[in-house]
N, C-alpha and C. Protein backbone atom coordinates (compact mmCIF):
# COMPACT_ATOMS: atom_id res chain seq x y z
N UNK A 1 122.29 106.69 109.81
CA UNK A 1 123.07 106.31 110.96
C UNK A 1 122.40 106.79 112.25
N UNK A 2 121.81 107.87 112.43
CA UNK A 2 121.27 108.62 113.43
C UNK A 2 119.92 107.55 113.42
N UNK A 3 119.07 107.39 112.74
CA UNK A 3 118.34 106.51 113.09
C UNK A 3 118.18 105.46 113.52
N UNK A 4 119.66 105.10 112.78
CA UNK A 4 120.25 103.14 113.08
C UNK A 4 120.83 103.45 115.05
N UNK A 5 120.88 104.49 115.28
CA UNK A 5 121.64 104.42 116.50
C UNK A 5 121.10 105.10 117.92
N UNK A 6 119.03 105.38 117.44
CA UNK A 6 118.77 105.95 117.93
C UNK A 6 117.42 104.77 118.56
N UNK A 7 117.47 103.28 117.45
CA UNK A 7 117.00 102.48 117.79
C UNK A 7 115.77 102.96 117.06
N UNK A 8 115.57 103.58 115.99
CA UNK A 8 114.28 103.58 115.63
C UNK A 8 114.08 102.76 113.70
N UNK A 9 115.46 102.21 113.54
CA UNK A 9 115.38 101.71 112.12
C UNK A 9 114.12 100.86 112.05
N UNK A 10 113.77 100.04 112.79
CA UNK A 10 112.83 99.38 112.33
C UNK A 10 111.45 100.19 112.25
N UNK A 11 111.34 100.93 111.77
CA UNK A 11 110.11 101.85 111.73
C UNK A 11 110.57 102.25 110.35
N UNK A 12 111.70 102.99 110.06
CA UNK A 12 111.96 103.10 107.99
C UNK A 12 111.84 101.91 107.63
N UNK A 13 112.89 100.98 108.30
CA UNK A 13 112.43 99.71 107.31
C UNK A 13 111.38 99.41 107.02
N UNK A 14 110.13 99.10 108.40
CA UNK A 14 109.34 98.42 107.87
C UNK A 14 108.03 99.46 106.71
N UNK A 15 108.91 101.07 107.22
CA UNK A 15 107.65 101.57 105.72
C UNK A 15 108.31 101.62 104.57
N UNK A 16 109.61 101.24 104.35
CA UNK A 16 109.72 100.70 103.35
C UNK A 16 109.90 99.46 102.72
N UNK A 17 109.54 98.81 103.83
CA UNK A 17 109.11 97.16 103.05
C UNK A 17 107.70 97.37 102.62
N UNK A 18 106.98 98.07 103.58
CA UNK A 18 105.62 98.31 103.06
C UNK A 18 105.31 99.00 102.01
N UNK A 19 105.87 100.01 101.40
CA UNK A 19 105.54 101.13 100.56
C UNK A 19 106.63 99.90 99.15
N UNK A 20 107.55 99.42 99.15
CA UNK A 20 107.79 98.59 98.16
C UNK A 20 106.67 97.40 98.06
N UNK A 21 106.72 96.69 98.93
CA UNK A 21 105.32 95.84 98.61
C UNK A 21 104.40 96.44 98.03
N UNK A 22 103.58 97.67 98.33
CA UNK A 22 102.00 98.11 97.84
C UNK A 22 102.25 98.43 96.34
N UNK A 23 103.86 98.82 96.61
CA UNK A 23 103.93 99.63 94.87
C UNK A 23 103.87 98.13 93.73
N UNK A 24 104.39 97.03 94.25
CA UNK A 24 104.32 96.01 93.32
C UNK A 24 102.85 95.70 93.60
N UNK A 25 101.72 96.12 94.48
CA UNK A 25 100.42 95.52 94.18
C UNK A 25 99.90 96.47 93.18
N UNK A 26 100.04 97.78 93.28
CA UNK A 26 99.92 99.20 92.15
C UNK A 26 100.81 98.55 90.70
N UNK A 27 101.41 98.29 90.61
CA UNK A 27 101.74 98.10 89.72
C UNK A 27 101.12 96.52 88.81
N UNK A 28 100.28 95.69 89.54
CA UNK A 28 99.87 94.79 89.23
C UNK A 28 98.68 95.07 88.68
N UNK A 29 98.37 96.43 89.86
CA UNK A 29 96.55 96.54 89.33
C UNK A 29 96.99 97.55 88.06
N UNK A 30 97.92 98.12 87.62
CA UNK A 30 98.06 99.61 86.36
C UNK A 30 97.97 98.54 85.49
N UNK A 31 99.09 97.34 85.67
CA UNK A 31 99.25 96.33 84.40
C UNK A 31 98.07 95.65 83.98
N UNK A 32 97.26 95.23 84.79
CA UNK A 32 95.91 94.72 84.47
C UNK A 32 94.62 95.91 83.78
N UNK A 33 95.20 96.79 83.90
CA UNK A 33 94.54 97.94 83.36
C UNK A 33 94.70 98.36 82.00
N UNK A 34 96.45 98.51 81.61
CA UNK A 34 97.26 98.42 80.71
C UNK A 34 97.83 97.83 80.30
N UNK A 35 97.79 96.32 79.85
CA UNK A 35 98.84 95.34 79.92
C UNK A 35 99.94 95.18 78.47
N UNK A 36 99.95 96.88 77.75
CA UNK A 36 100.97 96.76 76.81
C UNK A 36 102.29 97.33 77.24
N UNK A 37 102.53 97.86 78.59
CA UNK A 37 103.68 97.88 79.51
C UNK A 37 103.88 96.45 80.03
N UNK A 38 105.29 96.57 80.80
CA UNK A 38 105.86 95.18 80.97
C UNK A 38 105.27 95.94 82.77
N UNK A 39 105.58 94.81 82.72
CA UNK A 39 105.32 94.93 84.78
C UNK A 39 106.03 95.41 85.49
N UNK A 40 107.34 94.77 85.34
CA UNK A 40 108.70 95.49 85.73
C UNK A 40 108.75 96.79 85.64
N UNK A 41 108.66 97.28 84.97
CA UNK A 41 108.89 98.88 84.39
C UNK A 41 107.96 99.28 85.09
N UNK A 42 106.38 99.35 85.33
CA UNK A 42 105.57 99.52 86.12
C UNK A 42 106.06 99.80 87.58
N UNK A 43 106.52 98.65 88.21
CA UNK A 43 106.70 98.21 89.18
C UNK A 43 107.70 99.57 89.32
N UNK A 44 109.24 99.42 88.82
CA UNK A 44 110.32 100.59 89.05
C UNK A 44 108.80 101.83 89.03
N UNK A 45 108.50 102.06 88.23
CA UNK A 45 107.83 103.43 88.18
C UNK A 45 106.93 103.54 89.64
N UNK A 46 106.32 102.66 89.86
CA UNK A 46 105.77 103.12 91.14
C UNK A 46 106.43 102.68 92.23
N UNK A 47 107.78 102.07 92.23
CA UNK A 47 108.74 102.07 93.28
C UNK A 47 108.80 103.29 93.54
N UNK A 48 109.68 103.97 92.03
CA UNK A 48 110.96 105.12 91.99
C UNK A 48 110.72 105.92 93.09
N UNK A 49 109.65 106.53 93.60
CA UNK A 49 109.38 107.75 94.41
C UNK A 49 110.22 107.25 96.05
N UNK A 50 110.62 106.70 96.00
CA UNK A 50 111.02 106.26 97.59
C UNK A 50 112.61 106.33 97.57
N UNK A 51 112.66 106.90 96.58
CA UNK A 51 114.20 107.21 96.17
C UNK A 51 114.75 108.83 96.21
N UNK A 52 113.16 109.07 96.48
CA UNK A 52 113.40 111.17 96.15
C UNK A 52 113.64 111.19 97.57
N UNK A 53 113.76 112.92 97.82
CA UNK A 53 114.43 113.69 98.58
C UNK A 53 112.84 113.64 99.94
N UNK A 54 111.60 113.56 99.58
CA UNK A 54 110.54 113.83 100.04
C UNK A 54 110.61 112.49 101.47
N UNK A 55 110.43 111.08 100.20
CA UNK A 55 110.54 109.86 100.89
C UNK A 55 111.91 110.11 102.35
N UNK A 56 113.04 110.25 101.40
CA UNK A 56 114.11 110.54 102.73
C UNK A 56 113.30 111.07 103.98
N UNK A 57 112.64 112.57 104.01
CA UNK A 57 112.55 113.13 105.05
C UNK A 57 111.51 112.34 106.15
N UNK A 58 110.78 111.98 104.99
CA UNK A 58 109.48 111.22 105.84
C UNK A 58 109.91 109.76 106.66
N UNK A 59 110.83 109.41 105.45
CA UNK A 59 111.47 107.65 106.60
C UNK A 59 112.16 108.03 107.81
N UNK A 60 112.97 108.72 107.14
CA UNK A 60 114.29 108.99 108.63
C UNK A 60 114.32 110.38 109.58
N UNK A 61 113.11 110.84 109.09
CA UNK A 61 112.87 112.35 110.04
C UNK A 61 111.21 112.40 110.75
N UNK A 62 110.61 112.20 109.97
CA UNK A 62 108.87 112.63 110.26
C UNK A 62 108.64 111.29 111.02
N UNK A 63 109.04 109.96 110.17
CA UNK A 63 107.74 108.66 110.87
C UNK A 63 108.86 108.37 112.33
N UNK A 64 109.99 108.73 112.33
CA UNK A 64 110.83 108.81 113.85
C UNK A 64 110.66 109.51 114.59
N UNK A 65 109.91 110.69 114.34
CA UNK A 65 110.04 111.97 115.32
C UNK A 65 109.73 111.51 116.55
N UNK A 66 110.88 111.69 117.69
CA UNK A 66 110.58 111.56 118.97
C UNK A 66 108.90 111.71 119.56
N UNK A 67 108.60 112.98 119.42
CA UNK A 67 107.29 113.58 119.56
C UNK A 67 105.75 113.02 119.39
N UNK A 68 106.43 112.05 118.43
CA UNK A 68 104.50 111.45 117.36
C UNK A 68 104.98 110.50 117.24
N UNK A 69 106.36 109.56 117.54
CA UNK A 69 105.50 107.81 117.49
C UNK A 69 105.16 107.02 118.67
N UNK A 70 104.64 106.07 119.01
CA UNK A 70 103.60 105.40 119.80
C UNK A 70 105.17 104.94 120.77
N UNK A 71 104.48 104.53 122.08
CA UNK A 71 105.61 104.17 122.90
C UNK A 71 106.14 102.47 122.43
N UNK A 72 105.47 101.47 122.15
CA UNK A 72 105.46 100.15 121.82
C UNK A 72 106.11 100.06 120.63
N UNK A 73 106.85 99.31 120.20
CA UNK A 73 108.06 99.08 118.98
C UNK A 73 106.58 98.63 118.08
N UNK A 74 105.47 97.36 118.94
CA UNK A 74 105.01 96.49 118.07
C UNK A 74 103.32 98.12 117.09
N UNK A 75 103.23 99.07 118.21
CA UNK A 75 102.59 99.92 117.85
C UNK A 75 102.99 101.01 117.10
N UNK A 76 104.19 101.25 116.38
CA UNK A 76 104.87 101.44 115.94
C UNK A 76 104.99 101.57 114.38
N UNK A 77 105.10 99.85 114.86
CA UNK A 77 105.08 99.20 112.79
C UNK A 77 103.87 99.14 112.78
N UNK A 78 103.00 98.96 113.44
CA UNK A 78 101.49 98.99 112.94
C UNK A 78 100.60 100.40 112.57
N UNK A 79 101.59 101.47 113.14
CA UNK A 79 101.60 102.65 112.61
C UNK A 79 101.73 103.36 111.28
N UNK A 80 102.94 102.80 111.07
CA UNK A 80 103.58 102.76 109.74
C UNK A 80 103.04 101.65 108.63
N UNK A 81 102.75 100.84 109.03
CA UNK A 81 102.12 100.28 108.08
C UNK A 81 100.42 100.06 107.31
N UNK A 82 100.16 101.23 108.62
CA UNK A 82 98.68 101.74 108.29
C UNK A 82 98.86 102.70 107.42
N UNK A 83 99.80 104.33 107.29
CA UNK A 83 100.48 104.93 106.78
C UNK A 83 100.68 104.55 105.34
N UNK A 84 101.29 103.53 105.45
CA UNK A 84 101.19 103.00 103.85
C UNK A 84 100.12 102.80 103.26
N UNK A 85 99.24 102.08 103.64
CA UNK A 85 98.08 101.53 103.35
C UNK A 85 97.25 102.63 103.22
N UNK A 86 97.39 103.44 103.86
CA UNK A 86 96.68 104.84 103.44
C UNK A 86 97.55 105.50 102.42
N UNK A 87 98.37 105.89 102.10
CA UNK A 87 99.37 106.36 101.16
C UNK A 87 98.65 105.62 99.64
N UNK A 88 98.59 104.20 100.00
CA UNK A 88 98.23 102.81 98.69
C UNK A 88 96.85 103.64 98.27
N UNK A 89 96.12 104.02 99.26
CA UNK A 89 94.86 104.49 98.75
C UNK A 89 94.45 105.69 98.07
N UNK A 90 95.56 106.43 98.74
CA UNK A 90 95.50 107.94 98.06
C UNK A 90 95.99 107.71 96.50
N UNK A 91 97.03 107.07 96.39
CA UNK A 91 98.12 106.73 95.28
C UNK A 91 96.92 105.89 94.18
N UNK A 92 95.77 105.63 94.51
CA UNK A 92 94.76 104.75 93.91
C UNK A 92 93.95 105.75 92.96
N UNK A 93 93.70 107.12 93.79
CA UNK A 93 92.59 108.03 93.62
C UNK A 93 92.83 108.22 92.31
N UNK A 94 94.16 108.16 91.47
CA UNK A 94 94.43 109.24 90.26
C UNK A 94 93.98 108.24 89.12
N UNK A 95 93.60 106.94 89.35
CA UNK A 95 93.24 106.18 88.39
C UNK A 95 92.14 105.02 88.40
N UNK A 96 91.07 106.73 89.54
CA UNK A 96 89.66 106.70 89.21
C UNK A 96 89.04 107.98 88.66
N UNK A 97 87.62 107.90 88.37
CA UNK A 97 87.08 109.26 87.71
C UNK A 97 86.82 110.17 88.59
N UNK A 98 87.07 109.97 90.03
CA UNK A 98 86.46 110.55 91.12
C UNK A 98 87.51 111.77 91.34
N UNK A 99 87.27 112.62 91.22
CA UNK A 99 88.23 114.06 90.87
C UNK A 99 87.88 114.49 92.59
N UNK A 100 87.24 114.72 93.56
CA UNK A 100 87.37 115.34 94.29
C UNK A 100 88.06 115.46 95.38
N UNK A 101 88.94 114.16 95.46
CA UNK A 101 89.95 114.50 96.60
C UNK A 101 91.58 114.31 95.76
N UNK A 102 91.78 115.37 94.82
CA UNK A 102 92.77 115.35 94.10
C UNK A 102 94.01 116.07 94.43
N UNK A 103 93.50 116.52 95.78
CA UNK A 103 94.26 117.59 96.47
C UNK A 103 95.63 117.13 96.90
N UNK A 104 94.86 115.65 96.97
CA UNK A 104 95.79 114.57 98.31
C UNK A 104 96.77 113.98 97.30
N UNK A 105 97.09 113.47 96.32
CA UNK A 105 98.00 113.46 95.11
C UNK A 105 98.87 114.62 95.02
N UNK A 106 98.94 115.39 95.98
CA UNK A 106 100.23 116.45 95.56
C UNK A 106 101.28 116.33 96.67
N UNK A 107 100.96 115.01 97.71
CA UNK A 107 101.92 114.85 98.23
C UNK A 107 101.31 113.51 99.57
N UNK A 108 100.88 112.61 98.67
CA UNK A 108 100.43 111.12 99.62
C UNK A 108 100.76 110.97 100.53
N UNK A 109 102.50 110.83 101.05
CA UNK A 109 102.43 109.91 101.97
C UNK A 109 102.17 111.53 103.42
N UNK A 110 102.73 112.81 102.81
CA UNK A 110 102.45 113.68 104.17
C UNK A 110 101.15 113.73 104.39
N UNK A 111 100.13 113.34 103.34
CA UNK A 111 98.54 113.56 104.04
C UNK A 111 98.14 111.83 104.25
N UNK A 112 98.91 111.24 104.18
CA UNK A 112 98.55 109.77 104.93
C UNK A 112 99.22 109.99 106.33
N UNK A 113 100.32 110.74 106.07
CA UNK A 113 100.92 110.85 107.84
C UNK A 113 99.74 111.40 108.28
N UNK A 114 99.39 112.49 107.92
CA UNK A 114 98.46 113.61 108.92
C UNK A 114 97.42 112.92 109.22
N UNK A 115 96.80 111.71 108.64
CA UNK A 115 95.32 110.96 108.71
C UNK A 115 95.91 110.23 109.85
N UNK A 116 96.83 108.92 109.29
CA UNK A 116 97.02 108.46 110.49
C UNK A 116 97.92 108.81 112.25
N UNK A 117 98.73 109.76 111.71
CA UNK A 117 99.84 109.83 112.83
C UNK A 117 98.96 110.34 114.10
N UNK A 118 98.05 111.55 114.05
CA UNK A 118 97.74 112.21 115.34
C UNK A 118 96.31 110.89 115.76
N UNK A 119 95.52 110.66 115.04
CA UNK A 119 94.33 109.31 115.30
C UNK A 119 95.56 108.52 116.21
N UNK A 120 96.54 107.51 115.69
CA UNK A 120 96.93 106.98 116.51
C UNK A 120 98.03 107.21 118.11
N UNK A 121 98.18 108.52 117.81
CA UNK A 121 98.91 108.94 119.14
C UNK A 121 97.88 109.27 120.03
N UNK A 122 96.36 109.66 119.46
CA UNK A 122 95.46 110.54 120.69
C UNK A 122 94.88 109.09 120.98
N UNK A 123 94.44 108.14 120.13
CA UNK A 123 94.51 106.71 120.81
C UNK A 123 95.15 106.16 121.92
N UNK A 124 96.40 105.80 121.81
CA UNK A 124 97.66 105.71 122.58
C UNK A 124 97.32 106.82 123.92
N UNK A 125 97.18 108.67 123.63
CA UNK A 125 96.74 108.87 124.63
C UNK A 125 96.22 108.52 125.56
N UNK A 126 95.06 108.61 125.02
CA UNK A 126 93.59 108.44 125.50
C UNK A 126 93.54 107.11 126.78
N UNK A 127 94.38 105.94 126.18
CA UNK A 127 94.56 104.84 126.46
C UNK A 127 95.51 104.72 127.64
N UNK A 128 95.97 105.34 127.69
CA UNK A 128 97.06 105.53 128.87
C UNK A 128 96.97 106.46 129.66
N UNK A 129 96.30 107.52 129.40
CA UNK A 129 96.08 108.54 130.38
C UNK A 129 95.58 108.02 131.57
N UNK A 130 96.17 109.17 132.96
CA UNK A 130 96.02 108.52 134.22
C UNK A 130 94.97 109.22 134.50
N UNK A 131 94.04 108.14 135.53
CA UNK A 131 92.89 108.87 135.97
C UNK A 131 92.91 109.17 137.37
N UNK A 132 92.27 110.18 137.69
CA UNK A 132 92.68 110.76 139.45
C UNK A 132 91.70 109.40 140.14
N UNK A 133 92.75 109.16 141.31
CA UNK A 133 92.65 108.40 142.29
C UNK A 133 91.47 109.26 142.86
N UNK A 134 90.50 108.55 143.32
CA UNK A 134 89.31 108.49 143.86
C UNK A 134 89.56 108.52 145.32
N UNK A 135 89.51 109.57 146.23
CA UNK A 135 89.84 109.52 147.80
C UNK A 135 88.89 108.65 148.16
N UNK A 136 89.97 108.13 149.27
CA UNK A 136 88.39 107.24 150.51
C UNK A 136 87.51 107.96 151.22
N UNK A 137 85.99 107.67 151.66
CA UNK A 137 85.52 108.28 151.96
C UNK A 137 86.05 108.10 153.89
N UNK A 138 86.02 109.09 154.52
CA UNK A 138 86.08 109.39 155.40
C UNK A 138 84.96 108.63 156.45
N UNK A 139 85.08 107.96 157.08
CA UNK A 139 84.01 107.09 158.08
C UNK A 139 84.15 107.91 159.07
């Protein structure tokens, strides 16, 4: 409700339209991997996590925080949906042989926040920052 009334829902929604979408592409690529599971079941399994206590904080507390999202609604969802897409990638790592960034599997989507959230606010900075007016020269 606090979010619905603070004007920032469309930012959970759209990471969780996104983070349900990627999980049915994860679940397409496990089934093609494994195809003596049904898909469905797949699919719930790499939904389920958006149902825990973690997902809550991150939809309706962290990707809203007054502080760290972009001023533009449309920079925003493109925030969040980079977020995912980085989340999709981390969530990829555990079912390759590549063991060395296994760190990031103990909690995806807060080290997909940390990759993307500050890159795109010092962007946004950077981009808007005012530059000192240049005096006239004196004739």
């Amino acid at each position: 409700m606090v979010v619905w009334r603070a004007g920032l829902m469309h930012i959970s929604g759209t990471y969780a339209l996104a983070f349900t979408s990627l999980a049915f592409v994860r679940a397409l690529i496990a089934h093609a991997t494994t195809p003596s599971d049904d898909l469905w079941s797949r699919f719930v399994n790499e939904a389920g996590p958006i149902t825990g206590p973690m997902y809550m904080l991150l939809m309706f507390f962290m990707l809203t925080d007054p502080r760290t999202v972009l001023r533009s609604k449309r920079g925003r969802v493109l925030v969040v949906i980079l977020i995912a897409l980085v989340e999709f990638g981390i969530r990829l790592l555990a079912d390759t042989p590549f063991r060395g960034l296994d760190v990031l599997l103990t909690g995806p989507p807060i080290f997909a926040l940390g990759i993307v959230g500050p890159i795109a606010k010092w962007l946004e900075l950077r981009q808007t920052a005012v530059r000192p007016a240049v005096a006239p020269v004196p004739a």
